[in-house]
N, C-alpha and C. Protein backbone atom coordinates (compact mmCIF):
# COMPACT_ATOMS: atom_id res chain seq x y z
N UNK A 1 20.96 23.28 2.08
CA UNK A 1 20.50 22.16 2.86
C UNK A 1 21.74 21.44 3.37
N UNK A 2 21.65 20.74 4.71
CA UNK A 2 22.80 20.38 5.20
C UNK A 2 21.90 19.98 6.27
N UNK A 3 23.19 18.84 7.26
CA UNK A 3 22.60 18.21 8.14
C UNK A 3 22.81 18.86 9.47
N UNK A 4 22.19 18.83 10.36
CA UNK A 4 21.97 19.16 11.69
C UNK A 4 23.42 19.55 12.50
N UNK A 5 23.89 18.66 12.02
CA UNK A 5 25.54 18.93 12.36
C UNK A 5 26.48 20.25 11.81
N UNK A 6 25.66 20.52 10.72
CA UNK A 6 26.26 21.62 10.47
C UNK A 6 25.56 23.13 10.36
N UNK A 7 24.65 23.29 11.29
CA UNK A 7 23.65 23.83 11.77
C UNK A 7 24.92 25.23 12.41
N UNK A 8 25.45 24.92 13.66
CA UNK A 8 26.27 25.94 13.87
C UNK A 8 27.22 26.87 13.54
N UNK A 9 28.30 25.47 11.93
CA UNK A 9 28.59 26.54 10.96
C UNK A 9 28.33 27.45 10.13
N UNK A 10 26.68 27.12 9.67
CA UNK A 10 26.05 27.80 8.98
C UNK A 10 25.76 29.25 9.29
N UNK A 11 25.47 29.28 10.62
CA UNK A 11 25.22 30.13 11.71
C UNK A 11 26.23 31.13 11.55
N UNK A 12 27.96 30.92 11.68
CA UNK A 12 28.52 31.56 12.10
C UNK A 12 29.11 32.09 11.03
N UNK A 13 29.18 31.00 9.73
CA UNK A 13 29.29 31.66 8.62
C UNK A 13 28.36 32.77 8.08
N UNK A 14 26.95 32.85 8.51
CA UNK A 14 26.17 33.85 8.16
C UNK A 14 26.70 34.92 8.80
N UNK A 15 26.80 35.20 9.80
CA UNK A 15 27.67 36.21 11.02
C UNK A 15 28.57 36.75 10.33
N UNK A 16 29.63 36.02 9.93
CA UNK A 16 30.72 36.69 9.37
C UNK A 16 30.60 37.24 8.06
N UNK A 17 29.57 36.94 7.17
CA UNK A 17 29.36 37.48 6.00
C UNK A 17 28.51 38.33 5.88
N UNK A 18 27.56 38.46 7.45
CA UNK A 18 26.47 39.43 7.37
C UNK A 18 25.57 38.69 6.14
N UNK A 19 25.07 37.68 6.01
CA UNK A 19 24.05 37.34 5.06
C UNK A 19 23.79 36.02 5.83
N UNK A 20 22.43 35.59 5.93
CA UNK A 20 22.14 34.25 6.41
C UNK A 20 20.85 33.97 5.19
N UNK A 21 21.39 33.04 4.44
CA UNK A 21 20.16 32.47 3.14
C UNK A 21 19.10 31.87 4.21
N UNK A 22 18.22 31.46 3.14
CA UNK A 22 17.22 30.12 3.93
C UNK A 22 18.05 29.57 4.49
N UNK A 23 18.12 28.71 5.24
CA UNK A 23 18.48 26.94 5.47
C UNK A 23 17.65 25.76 5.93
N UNK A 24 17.72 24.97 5.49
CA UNK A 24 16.94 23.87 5.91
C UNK A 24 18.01 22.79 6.62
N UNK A 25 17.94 22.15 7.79
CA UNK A 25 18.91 21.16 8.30
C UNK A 25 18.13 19.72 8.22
N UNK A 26 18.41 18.72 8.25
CA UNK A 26 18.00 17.46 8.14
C UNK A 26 18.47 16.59 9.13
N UNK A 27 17.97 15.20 9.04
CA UNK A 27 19.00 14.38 9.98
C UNK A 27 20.57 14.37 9.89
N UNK A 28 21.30 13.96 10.99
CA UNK A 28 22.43 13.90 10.85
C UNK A 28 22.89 12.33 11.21
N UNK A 29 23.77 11.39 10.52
CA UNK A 29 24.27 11.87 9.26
C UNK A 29 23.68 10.73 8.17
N UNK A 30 24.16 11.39 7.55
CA UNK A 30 23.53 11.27 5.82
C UNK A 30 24.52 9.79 5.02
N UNK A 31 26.03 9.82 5.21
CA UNK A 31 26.73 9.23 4.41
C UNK A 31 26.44 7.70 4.77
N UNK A 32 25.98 7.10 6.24
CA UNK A 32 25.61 5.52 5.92
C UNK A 32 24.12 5.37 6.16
N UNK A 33 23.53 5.85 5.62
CA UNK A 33 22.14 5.84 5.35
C UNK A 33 21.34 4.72 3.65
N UNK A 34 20.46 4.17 4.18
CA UNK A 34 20.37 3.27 3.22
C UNK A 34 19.62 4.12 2.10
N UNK A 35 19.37 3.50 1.13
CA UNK A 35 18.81 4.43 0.00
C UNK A 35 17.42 4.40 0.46
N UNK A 36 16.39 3.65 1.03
CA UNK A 36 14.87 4.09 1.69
C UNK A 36 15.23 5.05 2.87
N UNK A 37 16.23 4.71 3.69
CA UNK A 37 16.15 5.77 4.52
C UNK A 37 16.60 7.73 4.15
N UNK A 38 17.47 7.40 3.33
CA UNK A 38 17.35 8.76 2.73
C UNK A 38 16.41 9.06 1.98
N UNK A 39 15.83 8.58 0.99
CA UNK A 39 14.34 8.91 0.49
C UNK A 39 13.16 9.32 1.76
N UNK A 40 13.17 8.75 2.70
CA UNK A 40 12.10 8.81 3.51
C UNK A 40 12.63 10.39 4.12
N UNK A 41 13.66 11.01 4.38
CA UNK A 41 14.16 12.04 4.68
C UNK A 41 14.09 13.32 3.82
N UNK A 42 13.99 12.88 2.67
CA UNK A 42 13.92 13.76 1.53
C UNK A 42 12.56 13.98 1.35
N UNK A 43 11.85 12.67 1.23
CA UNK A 43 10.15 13.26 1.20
C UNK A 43 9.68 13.71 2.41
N UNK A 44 10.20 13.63 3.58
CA UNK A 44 10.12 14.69 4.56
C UNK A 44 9.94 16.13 4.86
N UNK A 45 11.20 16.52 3.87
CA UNK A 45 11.27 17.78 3.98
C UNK A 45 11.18 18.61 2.43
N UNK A 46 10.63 17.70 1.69
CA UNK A 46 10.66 18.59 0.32
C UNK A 46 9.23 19.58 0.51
N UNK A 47 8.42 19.32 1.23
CA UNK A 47 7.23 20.56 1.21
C UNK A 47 8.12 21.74 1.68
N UNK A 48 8.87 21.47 2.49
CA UNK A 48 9.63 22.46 2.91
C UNK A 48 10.32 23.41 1.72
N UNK A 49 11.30 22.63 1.17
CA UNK A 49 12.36 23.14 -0.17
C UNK A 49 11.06 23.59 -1.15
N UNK A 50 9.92 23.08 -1.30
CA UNK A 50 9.48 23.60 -2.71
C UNK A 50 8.60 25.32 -1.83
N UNK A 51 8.43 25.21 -0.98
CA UNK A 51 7.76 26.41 -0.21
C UNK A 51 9.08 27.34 -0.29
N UNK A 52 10.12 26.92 0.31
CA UNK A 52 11.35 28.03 0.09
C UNK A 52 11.79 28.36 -1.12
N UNK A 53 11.38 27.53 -2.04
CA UNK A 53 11.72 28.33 -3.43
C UNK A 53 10.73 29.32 -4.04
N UNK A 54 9.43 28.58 -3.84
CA UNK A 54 8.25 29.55 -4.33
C UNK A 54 8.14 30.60 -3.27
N UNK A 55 8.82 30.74 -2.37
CA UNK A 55 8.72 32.75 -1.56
C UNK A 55 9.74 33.40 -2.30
N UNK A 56 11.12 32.43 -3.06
CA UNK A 56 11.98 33.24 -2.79
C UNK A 56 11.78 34.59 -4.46
């Protein structure tokens, strides 16, 4: 998991390793975010994370 911003390294790092995991991206950015606003981001996307764990 990582933010939107790092959406393209992820990308290119998969490329070069020939492996691309799940990924999930989020808002960007994360570090001055208040503590409701990151909660509200996290319960966003956790249906997401608990679905990517139970396929994997």
């Amino acid at each position: 998991m990582a933010t939107v911003e790092f959406e393209q390294a992820a990308e290119a790092q998969g490329d070069s390793l020939g492996f691309h995991p799940y990924q999930l991206f989020v808002e960007h950015p994360i570090q001055d975010r208040t503590d409701d606003e990151v909660r509200r981001i996290a319960e966003n996307v956790f249906p997401q994370v608990v679905r990517a764990l139970s396929e994997a």
